[in-house]
N, C-alpha and C. Protein backbone atom coordinates (compact mmCIF):
# COMPACT_ATOMS: atom_id res chain seq x y z
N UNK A 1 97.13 113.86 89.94
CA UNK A 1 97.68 113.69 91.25
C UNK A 1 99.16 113.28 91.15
N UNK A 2 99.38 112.59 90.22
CA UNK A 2 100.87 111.69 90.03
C UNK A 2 101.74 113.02 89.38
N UNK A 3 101.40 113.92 88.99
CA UNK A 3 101.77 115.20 88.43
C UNK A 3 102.51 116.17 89.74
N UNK A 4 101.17 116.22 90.50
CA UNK A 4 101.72 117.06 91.56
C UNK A 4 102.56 116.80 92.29
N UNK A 5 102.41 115.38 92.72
CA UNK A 5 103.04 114.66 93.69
C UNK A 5 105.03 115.06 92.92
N UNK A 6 105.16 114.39 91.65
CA UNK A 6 105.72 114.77 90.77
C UNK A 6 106.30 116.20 91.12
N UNK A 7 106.10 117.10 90.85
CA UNK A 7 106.22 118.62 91.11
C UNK A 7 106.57 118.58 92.58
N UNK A 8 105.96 118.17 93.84
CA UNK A 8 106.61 118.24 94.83
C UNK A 8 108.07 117.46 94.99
N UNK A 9 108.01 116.30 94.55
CA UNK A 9 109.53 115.85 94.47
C UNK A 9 110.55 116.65 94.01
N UNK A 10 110.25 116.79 93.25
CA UNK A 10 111.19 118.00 91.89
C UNK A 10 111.79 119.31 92.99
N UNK A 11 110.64 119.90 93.37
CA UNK A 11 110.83 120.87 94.23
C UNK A 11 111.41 120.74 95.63
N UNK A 12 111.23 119.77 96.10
CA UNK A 12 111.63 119.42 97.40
C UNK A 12 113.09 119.17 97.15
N UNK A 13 113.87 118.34 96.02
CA UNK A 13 114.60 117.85 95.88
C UNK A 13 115.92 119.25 95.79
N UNK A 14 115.06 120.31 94.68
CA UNK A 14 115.95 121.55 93.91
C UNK A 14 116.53 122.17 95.73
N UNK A 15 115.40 122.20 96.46
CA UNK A 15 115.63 122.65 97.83
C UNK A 15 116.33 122.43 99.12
N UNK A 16 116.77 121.37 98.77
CA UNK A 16 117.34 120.51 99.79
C UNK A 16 119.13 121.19 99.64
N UNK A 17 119.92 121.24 100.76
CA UNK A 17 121.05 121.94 100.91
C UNK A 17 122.12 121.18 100.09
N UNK A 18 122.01 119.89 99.74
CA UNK A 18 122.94 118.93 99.04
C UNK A 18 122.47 118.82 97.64
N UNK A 19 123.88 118.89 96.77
CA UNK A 19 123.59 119.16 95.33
C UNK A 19 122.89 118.25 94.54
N UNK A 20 121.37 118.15 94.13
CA UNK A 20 120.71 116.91 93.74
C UNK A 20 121.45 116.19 92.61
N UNK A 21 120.87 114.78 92.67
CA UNK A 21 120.87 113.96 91.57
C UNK A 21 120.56 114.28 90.41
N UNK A 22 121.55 114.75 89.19
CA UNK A 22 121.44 114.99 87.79
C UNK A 22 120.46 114.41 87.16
N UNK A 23 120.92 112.83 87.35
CA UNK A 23 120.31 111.92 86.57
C UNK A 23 118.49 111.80 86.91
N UNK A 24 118.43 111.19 88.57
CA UNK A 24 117.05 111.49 89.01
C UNK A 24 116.39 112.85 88.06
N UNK A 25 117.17 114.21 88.49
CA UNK A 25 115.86 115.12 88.31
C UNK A 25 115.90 114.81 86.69
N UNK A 26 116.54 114.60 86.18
CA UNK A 26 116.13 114.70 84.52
C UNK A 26 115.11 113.39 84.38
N UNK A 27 115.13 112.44 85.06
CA UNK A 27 114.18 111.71 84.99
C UNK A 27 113.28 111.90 85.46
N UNK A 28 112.97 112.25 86.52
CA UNK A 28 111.43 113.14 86.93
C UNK A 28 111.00 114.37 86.60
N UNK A 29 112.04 115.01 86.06
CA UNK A 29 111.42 116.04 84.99
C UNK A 29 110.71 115.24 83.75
N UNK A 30 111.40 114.43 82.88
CA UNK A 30 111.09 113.87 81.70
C UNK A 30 109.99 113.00 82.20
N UNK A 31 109.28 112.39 83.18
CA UNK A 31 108.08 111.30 83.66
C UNK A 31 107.22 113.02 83.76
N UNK A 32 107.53 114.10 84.48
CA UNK A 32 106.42 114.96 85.00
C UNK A 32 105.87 115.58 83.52
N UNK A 33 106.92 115.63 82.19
CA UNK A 33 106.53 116.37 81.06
C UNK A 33 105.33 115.37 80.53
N UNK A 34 106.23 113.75 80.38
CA UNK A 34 105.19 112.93 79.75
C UNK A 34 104.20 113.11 79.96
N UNK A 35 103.26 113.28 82.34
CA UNK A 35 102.10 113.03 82.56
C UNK A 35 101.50 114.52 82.12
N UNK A 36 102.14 115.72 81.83
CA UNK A 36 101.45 116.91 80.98
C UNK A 36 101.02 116.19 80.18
N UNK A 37 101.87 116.24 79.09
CA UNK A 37 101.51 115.56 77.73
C UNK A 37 100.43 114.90 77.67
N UNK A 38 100.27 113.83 79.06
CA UNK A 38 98.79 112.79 78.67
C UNK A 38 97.57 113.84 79.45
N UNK A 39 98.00 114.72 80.38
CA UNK A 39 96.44 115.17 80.71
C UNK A 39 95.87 116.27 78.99
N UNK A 40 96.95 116.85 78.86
CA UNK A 40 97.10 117.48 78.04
C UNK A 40 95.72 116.89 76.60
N UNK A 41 96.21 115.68 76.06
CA UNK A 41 95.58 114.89 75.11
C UNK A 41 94.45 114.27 75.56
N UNK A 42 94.06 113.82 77.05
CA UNK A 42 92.89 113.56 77.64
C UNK A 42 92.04 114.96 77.56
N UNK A 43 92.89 115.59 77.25
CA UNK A 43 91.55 117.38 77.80
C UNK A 43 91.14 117.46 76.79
N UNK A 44 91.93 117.20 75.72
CA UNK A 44 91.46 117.45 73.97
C UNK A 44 91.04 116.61 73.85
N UNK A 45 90.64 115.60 74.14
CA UNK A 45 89.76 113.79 73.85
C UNK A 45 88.60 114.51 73.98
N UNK A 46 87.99 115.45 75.29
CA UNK A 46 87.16 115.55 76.45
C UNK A 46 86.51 117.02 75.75
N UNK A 47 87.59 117.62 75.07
CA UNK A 47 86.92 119.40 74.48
C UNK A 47 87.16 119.22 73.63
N UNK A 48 86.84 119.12 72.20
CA UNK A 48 87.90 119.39 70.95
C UNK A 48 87.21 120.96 70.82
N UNK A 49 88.43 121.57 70.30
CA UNK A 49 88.18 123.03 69.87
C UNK A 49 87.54 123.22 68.80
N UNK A 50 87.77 121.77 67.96
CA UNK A 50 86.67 122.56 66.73
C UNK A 50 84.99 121.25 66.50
N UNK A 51 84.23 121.91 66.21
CA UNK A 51 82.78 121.22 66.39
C UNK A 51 82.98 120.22 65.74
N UNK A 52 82.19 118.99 66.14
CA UNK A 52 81.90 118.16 65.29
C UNK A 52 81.14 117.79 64.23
C-alpha cells in the first residue's frame, strides 16, 4: 500500500504544471525502490524457487 500510495505521489507530482522538486522526487523514488526491494525479499521468504 505504502508503494502505491508512493507511485501516486511520484506521478501526481511528474504532472503537475510547475517544475517538481529534484531533491523530493529522488527521494521518493529511492524510499519507492527500497519498499520493491522489501516486498520483493518478503515474496522470496514466502516462495523460494528452489525446494527444500
Amino acid at each position: 500500500m505504502a508503494h502505491a500510495d508512493l507511485d501516486a505521489t511520484i506521478d501526481h507530482l511528474s504532472e503537475d504544471g510547475a517544475p517538481p522538486d529534484e531533491l523530493l522526487m529522488r527521494r521518493l523514488k529511492k524510499r519507492r525502490l527500497a519498499l520493491r526491494d522489501q516486498i520483493a525479499q518478503l515474496e522470496n521468504a514466502l516462495d523460494p524457487k528452489e525446494p527444500a
